[in-house]
Every structure is written in C-alpha cells, then in structure tokens.
PDB file of N, CA and C in Angstrom:
ATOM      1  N   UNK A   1      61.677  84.950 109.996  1.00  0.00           N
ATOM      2  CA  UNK A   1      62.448  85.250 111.170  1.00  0.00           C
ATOM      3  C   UNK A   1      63.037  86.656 111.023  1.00  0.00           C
ATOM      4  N   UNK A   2      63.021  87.390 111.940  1.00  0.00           N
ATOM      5  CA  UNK A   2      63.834  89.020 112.365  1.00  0.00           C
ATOM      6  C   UNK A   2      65.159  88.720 111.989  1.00  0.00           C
ATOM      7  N   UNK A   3      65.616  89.548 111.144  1.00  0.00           N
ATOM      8  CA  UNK A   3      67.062  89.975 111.081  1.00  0.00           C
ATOM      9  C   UNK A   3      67.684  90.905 112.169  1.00  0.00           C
ATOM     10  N   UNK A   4      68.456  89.706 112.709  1.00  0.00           N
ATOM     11  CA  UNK A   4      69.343  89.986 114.027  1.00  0.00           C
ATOM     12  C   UNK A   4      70.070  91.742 114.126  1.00  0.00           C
ATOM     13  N   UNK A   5      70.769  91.893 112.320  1.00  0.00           N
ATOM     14  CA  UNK A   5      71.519  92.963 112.171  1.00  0.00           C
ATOM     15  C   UNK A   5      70.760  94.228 111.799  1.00  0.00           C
ATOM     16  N   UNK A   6      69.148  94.182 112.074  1.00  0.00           N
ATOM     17  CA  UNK A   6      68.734  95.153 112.251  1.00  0.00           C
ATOM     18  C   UNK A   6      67.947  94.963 113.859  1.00  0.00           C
ATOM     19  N   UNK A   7      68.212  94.873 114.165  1.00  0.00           N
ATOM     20  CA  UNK A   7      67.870  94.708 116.116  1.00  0.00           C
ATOM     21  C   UNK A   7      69.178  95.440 116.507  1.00  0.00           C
ATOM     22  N   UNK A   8      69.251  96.466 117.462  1.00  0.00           N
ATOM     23  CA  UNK A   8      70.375  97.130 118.413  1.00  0.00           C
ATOM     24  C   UNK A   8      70.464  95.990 119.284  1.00  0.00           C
ATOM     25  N   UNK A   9      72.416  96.615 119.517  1.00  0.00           N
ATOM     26  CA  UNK A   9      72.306  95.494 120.997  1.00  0.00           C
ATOM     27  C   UNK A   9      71.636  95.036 121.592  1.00  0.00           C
ATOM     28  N   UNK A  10      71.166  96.180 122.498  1.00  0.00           N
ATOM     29  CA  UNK A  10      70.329  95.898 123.415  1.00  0.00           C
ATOM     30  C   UNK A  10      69.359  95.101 123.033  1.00  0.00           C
ATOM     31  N   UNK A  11      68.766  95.418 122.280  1.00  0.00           N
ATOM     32  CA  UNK A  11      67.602  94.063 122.117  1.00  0.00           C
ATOM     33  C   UNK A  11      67.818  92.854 121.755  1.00  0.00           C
ATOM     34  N   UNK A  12      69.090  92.818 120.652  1.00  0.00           N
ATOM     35  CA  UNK A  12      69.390  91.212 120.828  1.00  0.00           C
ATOM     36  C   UNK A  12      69.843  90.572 121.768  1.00  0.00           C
ATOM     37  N   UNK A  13      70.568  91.128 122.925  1.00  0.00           N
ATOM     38  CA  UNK A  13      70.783  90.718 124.449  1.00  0.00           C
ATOM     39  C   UNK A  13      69.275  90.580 124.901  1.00  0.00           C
ATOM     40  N   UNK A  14      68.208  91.368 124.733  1.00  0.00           N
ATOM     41  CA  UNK A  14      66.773  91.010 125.101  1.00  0.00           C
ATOM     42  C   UNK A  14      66.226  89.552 124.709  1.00  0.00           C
ATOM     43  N   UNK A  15      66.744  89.287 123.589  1.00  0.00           N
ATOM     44  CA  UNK A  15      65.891  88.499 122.930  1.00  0.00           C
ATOM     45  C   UNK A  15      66.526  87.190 122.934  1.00  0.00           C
ATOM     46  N   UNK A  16      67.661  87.621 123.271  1.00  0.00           N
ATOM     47  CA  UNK A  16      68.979  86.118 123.455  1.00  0.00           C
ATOM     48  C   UNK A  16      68.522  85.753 125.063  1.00  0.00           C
ATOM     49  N   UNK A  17      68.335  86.231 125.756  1.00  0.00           N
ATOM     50  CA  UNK A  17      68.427  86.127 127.433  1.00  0.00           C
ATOM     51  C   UNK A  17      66.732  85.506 127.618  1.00  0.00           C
ATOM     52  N   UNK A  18      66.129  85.922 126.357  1.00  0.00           N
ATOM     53  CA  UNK A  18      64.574  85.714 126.883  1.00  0.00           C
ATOM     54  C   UNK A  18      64.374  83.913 126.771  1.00  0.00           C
ATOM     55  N   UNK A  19      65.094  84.212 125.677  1.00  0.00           N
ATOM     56  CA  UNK A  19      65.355  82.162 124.715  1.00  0.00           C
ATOM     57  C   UNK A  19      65.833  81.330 126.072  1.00  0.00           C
ATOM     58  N   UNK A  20      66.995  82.028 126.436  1.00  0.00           N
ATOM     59  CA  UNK A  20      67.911  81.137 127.395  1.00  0.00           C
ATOM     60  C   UNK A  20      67.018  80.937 128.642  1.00  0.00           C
ATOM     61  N   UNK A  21      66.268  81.876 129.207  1.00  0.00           N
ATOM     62  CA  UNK A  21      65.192  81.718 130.353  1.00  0.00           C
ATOM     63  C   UNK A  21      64.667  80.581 129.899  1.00  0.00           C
ATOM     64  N   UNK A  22      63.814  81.117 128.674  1.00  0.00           N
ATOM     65  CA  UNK A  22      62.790  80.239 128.252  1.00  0.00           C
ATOM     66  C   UNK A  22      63.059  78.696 128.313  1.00  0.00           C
ATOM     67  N   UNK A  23      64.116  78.201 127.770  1.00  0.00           N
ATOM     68  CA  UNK A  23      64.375  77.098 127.710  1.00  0.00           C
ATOM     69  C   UNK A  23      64.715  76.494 129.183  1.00  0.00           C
ATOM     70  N   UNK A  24      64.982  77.302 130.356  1.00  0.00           N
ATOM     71  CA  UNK A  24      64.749  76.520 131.613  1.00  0.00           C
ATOM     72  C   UNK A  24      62.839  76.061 131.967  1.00  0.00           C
ATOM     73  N   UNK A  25      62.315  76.319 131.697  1.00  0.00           N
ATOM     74  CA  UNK A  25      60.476  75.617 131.131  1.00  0.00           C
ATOM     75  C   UNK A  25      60.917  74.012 130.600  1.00  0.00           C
ATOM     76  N   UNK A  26      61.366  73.715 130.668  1.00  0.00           N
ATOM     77  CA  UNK A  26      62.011  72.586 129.970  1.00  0.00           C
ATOM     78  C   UNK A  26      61.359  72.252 128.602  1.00  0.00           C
ATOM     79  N   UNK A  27      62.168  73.298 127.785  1.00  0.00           N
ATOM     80  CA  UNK A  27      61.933  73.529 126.275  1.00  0.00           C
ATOM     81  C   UNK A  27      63.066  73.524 125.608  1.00  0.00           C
ATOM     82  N   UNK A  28      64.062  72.325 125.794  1.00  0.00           N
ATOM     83  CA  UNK A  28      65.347  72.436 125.182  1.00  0.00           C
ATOM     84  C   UNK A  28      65.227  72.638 123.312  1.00  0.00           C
ATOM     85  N   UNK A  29      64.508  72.547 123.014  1.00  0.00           N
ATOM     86  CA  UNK A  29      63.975  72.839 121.555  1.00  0.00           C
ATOM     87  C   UNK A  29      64.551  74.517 121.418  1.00  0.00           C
ATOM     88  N   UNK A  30      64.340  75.375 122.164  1.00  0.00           N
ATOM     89  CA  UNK A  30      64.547  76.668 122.556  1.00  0.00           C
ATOM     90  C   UNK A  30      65.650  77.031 122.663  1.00  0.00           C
ATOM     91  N   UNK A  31      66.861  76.496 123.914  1.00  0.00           N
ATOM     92  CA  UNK A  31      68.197  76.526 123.426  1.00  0.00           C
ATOM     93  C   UNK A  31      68.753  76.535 122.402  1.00  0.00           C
ATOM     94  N   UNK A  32      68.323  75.022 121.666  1.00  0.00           N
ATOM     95  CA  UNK A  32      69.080  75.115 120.431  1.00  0.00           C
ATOM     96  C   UNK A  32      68.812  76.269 119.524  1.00  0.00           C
ATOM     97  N   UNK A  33      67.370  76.458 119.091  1.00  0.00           N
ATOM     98  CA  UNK A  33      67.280  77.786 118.662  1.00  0.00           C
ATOM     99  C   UNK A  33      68.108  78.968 119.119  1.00  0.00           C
ATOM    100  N   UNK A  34      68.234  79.037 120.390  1.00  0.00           N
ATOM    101  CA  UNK A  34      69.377  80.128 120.925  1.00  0.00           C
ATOM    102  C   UNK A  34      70.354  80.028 119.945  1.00  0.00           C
ATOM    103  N   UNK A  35      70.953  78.920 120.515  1.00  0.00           N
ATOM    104  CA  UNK A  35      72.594  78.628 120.353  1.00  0.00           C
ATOM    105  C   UNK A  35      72.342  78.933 118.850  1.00  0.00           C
ATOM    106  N   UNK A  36      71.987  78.343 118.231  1.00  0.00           N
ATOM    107  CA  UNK A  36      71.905  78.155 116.332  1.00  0.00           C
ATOM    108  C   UNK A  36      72.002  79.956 116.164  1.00  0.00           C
ATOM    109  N   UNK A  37      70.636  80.529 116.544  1.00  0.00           N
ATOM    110  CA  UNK A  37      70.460  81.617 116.012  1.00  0.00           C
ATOM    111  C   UNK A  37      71.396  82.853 116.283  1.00  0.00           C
ATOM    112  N   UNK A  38      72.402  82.695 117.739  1.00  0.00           N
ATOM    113  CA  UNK A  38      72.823  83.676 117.846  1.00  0.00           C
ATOM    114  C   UNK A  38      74.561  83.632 117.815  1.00  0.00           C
ATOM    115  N   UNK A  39      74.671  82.367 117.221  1.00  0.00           N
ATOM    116  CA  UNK A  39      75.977  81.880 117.210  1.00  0.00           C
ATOM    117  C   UNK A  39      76.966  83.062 116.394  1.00  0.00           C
ATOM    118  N   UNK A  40      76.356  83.506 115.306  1.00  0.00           N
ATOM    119  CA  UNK A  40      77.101  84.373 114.803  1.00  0.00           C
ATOM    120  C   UNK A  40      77.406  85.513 115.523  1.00  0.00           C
ATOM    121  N   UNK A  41      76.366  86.350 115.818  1.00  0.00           N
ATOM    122  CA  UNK A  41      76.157  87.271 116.668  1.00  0.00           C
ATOM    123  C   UNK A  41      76.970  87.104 117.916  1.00  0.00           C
ATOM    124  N   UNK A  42      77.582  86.127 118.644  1.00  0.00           N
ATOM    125  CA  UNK A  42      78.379  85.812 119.563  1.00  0.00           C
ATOM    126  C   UNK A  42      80.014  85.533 119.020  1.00  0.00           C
ATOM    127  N   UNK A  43      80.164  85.499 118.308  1.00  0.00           N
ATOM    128  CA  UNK A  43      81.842  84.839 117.892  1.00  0.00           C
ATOM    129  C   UNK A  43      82.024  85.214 116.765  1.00  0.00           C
ATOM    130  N   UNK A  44      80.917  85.569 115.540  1.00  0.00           N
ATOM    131  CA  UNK A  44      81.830  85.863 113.960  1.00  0.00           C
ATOM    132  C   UNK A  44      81.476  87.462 114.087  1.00  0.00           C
ATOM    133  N   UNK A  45      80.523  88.322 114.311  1.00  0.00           N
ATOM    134  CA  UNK A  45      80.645  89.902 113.858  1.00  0.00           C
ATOM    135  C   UNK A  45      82.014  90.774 114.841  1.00  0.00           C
ATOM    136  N   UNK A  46      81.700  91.896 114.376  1.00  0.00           N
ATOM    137  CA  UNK A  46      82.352  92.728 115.558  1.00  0.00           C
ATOM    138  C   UNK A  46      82.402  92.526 116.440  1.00  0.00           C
ATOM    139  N   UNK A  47      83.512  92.760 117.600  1.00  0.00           N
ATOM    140  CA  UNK A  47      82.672  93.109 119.063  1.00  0.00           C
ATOM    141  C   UNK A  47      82.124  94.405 119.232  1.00  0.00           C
ATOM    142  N   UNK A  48      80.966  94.136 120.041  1.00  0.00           N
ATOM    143  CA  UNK A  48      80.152  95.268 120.731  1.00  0.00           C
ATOM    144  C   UNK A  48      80.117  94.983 122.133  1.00  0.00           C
ATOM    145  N   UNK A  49      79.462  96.553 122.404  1.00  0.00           N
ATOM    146  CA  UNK A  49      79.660  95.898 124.161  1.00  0.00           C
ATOM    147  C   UNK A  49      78.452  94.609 125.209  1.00  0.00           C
ATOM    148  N   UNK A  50      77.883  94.363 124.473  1.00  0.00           N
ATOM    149  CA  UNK A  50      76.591  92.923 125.062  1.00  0.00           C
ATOM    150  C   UNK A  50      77.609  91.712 124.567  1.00  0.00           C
ATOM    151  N   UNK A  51      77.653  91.986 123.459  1.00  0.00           N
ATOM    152  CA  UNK A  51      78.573  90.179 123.134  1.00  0.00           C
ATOM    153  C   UNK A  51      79.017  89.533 123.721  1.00  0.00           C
ATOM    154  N   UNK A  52      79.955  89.787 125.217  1.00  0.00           N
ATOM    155  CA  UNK A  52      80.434  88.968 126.127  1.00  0.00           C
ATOM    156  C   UNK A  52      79.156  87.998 126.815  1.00  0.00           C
ATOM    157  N   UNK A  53      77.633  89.115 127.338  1.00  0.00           N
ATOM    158  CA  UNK A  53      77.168  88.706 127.608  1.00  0.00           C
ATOM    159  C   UNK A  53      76.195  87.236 126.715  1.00  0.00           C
ATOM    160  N   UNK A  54      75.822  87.924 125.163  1.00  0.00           N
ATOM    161  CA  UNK A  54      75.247  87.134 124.453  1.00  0.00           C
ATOM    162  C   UNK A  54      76.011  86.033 124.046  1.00  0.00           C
ATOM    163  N   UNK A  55      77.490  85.683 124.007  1.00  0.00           N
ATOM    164  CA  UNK A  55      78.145  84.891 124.179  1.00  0.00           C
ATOM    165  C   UNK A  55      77.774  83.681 125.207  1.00  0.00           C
ATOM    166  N   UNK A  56      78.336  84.283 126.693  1.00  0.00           N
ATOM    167  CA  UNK A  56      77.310  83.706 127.510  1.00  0.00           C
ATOM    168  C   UNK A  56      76.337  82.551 127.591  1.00  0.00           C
ATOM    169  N   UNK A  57      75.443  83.066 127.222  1.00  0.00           N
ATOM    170  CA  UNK A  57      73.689  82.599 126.879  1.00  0.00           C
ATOM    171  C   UNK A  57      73.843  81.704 125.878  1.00  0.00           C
ATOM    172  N   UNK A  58      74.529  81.766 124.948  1.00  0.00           N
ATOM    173  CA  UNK A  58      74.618  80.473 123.752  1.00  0.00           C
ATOM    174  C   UNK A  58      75.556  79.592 123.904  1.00  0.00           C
ATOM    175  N   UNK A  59      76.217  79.924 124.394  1.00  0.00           N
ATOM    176  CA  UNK A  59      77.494  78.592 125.591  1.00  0.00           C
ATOM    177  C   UNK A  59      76.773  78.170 126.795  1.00  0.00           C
ATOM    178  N   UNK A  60      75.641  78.298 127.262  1.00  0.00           N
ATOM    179  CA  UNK A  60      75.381  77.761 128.040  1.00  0.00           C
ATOM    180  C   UNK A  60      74.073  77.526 127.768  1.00  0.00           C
ATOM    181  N   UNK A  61      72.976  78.121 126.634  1.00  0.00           N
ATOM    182  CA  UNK A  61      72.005  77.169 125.927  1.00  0.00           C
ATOM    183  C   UNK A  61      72.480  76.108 125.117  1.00  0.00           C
ATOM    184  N   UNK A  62      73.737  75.739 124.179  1.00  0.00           N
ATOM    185  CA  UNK A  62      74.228  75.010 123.799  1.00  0.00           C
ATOM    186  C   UNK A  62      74.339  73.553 124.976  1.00  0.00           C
ATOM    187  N   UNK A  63      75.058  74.036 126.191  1.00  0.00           N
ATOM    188  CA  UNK A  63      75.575  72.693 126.864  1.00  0.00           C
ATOM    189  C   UNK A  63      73.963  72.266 127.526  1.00  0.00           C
ATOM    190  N   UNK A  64      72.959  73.129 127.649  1.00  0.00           N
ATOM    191  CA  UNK A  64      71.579  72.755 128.200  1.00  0.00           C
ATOM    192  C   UNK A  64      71.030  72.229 127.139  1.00  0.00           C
ATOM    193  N   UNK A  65      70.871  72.313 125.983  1.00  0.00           N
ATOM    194  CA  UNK A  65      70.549  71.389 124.643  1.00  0.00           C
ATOM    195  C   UNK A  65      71.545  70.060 124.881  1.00  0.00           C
ATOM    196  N   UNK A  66      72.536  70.126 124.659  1.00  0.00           N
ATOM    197  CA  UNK A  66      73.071  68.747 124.758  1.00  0.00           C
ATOM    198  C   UNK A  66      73.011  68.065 126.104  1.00  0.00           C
ATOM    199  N   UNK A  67      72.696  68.336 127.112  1.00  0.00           N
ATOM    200  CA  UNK A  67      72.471  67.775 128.538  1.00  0.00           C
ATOM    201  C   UNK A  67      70.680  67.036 127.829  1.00  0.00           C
ATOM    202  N   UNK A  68      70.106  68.031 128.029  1.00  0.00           N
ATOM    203  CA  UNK A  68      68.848  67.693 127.667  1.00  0.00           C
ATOM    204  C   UNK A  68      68.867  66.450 126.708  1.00  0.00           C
ATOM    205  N   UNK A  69      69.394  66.830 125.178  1.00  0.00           N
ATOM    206  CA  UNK A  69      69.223  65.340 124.552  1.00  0.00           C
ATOM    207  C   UNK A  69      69.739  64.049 124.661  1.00  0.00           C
ATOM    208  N   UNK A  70      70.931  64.370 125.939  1.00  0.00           N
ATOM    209  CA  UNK A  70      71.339  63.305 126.426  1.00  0.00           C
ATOM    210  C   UNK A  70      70.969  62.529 127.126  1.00  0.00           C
ATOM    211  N   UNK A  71      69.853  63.397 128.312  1.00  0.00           N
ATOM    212  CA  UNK A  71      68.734  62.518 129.232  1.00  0.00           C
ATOM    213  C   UNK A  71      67.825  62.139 128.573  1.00  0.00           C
ATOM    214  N   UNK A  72      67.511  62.494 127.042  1.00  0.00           N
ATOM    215  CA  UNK A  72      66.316  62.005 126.734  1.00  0.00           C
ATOM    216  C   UNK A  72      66.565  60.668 125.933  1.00  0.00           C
ATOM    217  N   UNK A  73      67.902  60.722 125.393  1.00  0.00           N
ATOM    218  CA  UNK A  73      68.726  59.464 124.877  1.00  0.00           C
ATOM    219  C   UNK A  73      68.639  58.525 125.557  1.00  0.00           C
ATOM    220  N   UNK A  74      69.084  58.735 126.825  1.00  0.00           N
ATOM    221  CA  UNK A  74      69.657  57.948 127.834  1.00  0.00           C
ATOM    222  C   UNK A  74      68.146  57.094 128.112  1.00  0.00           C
ATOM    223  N   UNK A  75      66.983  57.881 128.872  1.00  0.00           N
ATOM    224  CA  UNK A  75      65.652  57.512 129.433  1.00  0.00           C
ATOM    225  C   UNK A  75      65.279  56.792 127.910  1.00  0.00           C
ATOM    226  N   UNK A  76      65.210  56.710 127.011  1.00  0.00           N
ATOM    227  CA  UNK A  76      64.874  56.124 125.572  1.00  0.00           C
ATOM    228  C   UNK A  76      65.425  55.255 125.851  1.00  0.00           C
ATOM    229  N   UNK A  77      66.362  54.929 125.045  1.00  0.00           N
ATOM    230  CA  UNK A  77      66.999  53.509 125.362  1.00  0.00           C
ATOM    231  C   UNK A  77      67.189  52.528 126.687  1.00  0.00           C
ATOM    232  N   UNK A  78      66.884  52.969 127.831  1.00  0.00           N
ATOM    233  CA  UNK A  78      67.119  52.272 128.821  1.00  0.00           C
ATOM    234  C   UNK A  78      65.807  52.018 128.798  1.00  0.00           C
ATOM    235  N   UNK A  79      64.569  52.714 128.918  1.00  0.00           N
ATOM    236  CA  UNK A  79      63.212  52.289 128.892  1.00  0.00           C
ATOM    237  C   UNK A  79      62.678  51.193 127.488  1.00  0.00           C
ATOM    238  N   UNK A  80      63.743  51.089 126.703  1.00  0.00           N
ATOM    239  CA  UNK A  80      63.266  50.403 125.630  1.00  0.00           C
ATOM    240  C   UNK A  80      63.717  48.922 125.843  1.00  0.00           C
ATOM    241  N   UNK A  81      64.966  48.952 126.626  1.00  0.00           N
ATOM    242  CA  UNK A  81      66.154  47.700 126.870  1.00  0.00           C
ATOM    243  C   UNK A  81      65.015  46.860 128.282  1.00  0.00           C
ATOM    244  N   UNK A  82      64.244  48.017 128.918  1.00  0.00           N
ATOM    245  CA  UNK A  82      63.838  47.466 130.112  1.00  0.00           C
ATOM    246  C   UNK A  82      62.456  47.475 130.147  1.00  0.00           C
ATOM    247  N   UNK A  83      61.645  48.132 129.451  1.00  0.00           N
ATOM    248  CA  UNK A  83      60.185  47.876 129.238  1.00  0.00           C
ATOM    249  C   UNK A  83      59.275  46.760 129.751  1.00  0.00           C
ATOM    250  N   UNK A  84      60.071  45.492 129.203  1.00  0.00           N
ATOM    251  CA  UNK A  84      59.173  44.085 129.829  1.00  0.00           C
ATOM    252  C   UNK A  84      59.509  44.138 131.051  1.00  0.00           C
ATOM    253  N   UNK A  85      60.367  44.291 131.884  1.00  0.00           N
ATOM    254  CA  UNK A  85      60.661  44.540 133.117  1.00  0.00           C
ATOM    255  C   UNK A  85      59.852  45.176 134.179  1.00  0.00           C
ATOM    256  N   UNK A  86      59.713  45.878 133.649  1.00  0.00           N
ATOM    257  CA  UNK A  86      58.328  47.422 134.573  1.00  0.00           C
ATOM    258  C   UNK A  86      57.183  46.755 135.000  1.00  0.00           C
ATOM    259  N   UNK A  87      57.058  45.317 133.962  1.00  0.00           N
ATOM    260  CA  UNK A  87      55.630  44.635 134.241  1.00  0.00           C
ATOM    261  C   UNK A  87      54.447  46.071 133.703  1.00  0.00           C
ATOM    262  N   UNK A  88      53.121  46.170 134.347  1.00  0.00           N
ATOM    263  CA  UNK A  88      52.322  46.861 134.288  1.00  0.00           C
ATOM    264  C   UNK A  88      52.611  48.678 133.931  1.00  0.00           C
ATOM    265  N   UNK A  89      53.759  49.142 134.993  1.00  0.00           N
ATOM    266  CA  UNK A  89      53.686  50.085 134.487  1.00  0.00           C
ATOM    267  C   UNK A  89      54.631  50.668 133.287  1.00  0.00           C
ATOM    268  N   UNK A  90      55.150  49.393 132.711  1.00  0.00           N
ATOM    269  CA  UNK A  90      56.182  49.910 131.620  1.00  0.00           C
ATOM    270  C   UNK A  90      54.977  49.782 130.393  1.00  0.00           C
ATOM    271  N   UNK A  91      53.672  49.078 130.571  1.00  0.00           N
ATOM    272  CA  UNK A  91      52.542  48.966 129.868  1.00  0.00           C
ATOM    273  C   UNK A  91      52.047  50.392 130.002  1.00  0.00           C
ATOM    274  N   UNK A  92      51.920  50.885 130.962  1.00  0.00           N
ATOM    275  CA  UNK A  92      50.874  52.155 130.931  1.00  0.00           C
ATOM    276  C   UNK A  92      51.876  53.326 130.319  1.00  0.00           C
ATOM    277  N   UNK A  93      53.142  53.016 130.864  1.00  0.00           N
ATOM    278  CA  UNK A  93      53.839  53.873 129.975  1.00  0.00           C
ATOM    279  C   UNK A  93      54.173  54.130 128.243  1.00  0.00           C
ATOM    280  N   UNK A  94      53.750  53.062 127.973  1.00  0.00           N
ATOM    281  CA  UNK A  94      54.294  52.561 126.101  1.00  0.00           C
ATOM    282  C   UNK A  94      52.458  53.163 125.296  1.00  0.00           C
ATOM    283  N   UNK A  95      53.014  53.525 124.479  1.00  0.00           N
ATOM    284  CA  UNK A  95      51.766  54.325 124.159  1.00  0.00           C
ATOM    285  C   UNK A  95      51.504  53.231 122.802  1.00  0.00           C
ATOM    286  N   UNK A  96      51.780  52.124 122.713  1.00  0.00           N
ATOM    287  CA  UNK A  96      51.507  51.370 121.445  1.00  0.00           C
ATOM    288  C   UNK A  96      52.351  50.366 122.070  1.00  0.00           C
ATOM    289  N   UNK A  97      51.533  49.025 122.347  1.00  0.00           N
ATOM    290  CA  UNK A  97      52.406  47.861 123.439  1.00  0.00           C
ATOM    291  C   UNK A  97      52.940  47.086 121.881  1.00  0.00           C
ATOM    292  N   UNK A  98      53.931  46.581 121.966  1.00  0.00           N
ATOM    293  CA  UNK A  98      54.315  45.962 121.001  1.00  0.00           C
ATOM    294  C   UNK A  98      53.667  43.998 121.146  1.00  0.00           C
ATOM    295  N   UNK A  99      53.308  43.405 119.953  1.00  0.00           N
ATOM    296  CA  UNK A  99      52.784  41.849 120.435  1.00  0.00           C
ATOM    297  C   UNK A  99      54.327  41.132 120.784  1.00  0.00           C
ATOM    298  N   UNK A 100      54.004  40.220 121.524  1.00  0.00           N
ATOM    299  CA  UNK A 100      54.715  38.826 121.516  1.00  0.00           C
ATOM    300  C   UNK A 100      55.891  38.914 122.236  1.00  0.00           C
ATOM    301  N   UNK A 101      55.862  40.050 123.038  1.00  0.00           N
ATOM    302  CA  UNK A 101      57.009  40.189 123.783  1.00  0.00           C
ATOM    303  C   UNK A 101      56.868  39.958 125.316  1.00  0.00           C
ATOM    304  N   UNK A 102      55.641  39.066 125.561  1.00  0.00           N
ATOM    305  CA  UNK A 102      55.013  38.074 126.987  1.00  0.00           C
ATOM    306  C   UNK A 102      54.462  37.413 126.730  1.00  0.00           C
TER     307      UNK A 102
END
C-alpha cells in the first residue's frame, strides 16, 4: 500500500474522494477501507488545508459501512428466521437447501 505521507494534499483528497464515490457502486468493503485508511490523515496529523474536506469523506464512508453491514445483518437473519416461509423461492434463493426442514 502507498504511503499516505508521501502523497501531497491534493492527492490524498484525490484518492480519499475517489474511495468514497467508489463505495456508492455498492462496495461497502471500500468505505471501510476509506474510513480505516484515512482516519489518521483526518483527526491525528497536522491540519492542512483539504483535511476538513478528507475528514468529511471518512465520517461519512464510516456511517455508509455501518448502514451497509447493518442491512446485510438485518436481510441475513431475517431470511434465515424465514426461509421455510418463502416456500419455493426462499429455495431458489438458498444456495445449499438445508435437509429436514419440510
């Protein structure tokens, strides 16, 4: 991985803003990488003048990572609680039907 503290501002605002796009593709995998990678760079170095913005972008790839793993929590367990229910298409949905549960 690139060391952040040899990238100029400007480009780590490039490269922070590109993540945060990116992860609207629905690639919350990507946020977190944001948030993780630029956390320092947002709240522990100096200020410079982008930081408000790169700040930004990892406060709000952060809450899009946790939104995200929360719908995917949520759709998991409710599809697991309700599966026999769906009849047929909770079958086409399950990629390995479990026995003895009809």
């Amino acid at each position: 991985m690139v060391s952040l503290e040899k990238k100029s501002p400007e480009e780590r605002l490039n490269i922070c803003r590109k993540y945060y796009l990116g992860g609207f593709a629905f690639l919350p995998l990507l946020w977190l990488i944001n948030a993780i990678w630029f956390y320092k760079q947002a709240f522990k170095v100096e200020p410079f003048p982008q930081q408000e913005q790169i700040r930004k972008y990892v406060i709000r790839s952060a809450i899009g990572t946790f939104v995200w793993f929360l719908i995917i929590i949520v759709w998991n367990v409710l599809f697991q609680v309700f599966r026999t229910r769906m009849g047929p298409t909770g079958d086409y949905l399950t990629f390995v039907v479990p026995r003895g549960y009809y």
